[in-house]
Protein backbone atom coordinates (compact mmCIF):
# COMPACT_ATOMS: atom_id res chain seq x y z
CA UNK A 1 0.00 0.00 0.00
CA UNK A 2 1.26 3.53 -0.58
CA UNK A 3 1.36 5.68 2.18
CA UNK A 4 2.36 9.44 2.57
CA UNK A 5 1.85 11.28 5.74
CA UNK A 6 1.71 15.29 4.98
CA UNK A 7 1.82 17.60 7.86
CA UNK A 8 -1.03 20.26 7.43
CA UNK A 9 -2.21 22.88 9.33
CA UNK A 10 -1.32 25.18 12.30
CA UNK A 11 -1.96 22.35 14.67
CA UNK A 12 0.40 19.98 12.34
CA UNK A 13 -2.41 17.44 11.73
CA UNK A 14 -1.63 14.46 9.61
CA UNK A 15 -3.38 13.96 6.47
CA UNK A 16 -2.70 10.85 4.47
CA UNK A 17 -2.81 9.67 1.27
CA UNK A 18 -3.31 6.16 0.63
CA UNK A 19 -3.13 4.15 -2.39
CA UNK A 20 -3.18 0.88 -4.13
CA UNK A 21 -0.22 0.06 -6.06
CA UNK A 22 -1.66 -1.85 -8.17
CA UNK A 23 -5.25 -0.40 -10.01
CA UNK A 24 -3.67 3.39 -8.73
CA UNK A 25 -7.16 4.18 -6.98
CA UNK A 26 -6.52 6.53 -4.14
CA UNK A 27 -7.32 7.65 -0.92
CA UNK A 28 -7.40 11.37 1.30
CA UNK A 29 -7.51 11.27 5.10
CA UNK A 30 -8.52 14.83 6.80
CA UNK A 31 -7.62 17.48 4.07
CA UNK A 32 -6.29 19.47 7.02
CA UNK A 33 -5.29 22.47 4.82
CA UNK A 34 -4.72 23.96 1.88
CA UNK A 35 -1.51 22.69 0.77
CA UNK A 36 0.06 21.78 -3.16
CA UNK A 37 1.60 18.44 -1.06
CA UNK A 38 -1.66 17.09 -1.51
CA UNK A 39 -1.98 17.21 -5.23
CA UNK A 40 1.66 16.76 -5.85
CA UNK A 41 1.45 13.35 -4.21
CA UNK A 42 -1.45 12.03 -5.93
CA UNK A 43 0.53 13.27 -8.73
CA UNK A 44 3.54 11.24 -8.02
CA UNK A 45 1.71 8.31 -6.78
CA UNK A 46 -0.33 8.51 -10.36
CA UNK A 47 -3.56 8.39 -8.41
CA UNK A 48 -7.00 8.10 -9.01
CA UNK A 49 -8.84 9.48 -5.84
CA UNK A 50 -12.06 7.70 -4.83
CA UNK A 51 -12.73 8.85 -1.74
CA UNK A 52 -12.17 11.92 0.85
CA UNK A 53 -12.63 10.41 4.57
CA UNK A 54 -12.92 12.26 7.16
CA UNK A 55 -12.04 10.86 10.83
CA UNK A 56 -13.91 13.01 12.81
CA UNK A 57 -15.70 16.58 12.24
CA UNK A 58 -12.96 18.90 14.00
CA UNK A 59 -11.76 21.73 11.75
CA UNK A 60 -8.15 21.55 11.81
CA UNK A 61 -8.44 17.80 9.97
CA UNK A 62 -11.26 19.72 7.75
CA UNK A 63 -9.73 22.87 6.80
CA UNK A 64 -8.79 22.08 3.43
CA UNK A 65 -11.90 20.12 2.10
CA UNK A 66 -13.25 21.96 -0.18
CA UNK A 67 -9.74 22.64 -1.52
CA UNK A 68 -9.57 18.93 -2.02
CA UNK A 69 -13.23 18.53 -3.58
CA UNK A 70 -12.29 20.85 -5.83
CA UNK A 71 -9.48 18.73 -6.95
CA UNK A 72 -10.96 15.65 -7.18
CA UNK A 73 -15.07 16.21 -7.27
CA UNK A 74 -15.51 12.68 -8.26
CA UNK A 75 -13.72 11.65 -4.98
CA UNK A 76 -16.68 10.35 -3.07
CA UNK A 77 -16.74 12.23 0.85
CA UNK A 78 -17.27 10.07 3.43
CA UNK A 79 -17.53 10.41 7.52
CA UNK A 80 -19.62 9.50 10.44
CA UNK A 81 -23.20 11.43 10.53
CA UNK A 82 -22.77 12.36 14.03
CA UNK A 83 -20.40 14.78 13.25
CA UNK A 84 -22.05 16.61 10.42
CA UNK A 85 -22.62 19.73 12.42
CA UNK A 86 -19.40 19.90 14.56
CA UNK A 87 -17.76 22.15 11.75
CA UNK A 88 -20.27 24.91 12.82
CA UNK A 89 -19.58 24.87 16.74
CA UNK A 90 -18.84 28.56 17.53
CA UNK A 91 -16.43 27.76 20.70
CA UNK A 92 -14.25 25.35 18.68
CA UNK A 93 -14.22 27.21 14.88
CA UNK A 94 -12.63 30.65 17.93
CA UNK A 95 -10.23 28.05 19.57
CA UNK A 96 -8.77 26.98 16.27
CA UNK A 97 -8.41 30.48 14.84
CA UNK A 98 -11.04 29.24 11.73
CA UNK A 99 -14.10 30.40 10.16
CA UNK A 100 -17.07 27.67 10.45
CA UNK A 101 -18.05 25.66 7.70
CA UNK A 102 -21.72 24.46 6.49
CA UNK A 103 -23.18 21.71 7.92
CA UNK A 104 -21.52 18.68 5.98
CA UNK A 105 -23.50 15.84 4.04
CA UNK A 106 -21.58 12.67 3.61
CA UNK A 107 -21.90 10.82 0.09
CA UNK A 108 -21.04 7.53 1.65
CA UNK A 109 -22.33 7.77 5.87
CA UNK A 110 -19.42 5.82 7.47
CA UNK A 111 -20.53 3.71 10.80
CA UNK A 112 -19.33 0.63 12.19
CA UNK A 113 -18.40 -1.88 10.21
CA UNK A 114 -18.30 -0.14 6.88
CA UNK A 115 -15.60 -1.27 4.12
CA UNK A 116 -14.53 1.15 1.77
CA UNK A 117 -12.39 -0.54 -1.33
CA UNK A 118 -9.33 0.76 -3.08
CA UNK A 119 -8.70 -1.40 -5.45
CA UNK A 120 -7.62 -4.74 -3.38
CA UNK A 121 -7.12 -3.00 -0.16
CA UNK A 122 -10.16 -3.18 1.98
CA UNK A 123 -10.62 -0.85 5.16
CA UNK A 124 -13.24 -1.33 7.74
CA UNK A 125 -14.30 1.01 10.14
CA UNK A 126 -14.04 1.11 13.59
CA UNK A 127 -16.40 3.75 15.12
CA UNK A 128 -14.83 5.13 18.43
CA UNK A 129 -17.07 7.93 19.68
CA UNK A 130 -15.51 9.63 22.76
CA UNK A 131 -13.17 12.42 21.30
CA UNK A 132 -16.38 13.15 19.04
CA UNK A 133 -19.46 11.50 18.44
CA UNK A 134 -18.61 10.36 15.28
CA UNK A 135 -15.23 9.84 15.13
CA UNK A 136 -14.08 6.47 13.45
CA UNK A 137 -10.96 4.88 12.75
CA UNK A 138 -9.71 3.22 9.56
CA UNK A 139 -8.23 -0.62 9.55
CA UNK A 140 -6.58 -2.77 7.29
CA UNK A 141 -4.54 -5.81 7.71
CA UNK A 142 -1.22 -3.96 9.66
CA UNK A 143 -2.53 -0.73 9.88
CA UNK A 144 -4.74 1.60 11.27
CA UNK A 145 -5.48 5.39 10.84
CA UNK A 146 -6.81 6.23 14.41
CA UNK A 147 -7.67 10.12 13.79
CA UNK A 148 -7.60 11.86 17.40
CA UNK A 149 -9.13 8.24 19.31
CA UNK A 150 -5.43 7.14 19.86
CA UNK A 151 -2.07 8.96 19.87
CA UNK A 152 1.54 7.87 20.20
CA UNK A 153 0.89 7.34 24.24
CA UNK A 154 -1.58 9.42 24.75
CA UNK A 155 -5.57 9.57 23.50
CA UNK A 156 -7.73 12.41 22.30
CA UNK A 157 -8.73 15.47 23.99
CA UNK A 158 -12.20 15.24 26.14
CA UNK A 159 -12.59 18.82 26.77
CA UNK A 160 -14.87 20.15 23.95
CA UNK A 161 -18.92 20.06 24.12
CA UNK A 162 -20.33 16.60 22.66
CA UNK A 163 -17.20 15.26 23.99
CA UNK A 164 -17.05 11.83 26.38
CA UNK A 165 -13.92 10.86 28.32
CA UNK A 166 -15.34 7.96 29.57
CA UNK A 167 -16.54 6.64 26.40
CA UNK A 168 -13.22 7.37 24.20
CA UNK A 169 -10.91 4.78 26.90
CA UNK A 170 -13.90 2.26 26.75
CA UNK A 171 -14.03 2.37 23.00
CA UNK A 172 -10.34 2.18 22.64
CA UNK A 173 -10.31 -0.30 24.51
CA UNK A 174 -12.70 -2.63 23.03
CA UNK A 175 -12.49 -1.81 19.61
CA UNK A 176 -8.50 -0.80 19.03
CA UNK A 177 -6.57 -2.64 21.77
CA UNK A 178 -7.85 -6.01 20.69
CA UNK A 179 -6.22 -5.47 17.01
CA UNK A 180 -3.15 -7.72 16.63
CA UNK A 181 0.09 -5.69 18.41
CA UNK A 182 2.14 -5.35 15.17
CA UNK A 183 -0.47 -3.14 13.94
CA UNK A 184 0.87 -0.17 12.90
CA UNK A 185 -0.85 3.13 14.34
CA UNK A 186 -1.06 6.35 11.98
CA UNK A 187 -2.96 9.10 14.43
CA UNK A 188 -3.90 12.38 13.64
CA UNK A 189 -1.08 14.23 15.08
CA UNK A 190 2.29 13.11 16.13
CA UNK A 191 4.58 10.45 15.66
CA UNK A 192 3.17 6.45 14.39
CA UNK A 193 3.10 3.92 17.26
CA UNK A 194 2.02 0.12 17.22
CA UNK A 195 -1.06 -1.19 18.82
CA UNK A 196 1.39 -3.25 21.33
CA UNK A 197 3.15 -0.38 22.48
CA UNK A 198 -0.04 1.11 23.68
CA UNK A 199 -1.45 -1.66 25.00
CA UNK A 200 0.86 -1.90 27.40
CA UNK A 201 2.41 1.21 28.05
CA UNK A 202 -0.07 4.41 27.02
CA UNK A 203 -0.91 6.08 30.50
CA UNK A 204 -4.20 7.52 29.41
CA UNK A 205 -5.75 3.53 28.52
């Protein structure tokens, strides 16, 4: 699988772009920003976007979406319905220094146990509310894309409104912990960590 990790944004969130080597069909997670790294990869990678996922409705991994539409408005969008609105929330849009955004319609509504296909690759989605309502990882076979549910030892932030500390450990628990411990970790921000190392050694879990 091909796998660049750009760092977007004035909070340095990670987007990705993902693709399979062999049909070319392609792959954006959290357009954070406006940013000519994001077509120049697909460029170098010779990719065919299909889809546009989002991880969770925060701004700062949303900033750059319609930049990204723009480029590719076949690219199908695709997030959890529970955080359609979040883009509009006043208190958030002043913390991150952004201007709100419409309330978003998915084309595909992500929930548990989705699949999205890029060309042999299969991902399935691992909803892990806590951090937001909707916020959902990304797995395939070795990896996962964990958004803000689980950082290099550490976890999301609970502190905003519709947020659930509670919920996010319990949901890391029994939906990302339980993944085999090679699994590589790609978060939203920050350095990649393995499902074993956190597992046994992330202070927050």
């Amino acid at each position: 699988m091909l796998n660049r990790k750009l760092r977007l944004g004035l909070l340095g969130t990670n987007c990705y772009i993902l693709g399979d080597e062999e049909s070319r069909h392609g792959l954006i997670i959290d357009p954070a920003a406006i940013s000519n790294s994001i077509p120049e990869t697909v460029t170098e990678y010779h990719l065919d976007v299909k889809y546009i996922v989002l991880t969770h409705g925060h701004l700062d991994h949303l900033a750059g979406l319609e930049y990204a539409r723009k480029l590719y408005p076949e690219a199908k969008l695709c997030f959890h319905p529970a955080d359609a609105s979040l883009s509009e929330n006043v208190e958030l849009v002043s913390y991150l220094g952004m201007s709100a955004l419409p309330t978003l319609a998915p084309d595909i509504p992500l929930s548990e146990g989705s699949t999205l296909e890029l060309g042999k690759i299969k991902f399935s989605v691992i909803s892990i509310p806590g951090h937001t309502p909707g916020g959902i990882c990304l797995y395939t076979r070795g990896y996962l894309f964990s958004g803000d549910t689980l950082f290099n030892s550490g976890i999301g932030r609970s502190d905003f409104d519709k947020s659930d500390t509670e919920a996010l450990r319990q949901n890391i628990v029994n939906g990302l912990l339980s993944l085999p411990p090679e699994t590589l970790v790609f978060p939203g921000h920050g350095r990649e960590t393995t499902i074993g190392k956190e597992k046994t050694g992330n202070p927050f879990i």
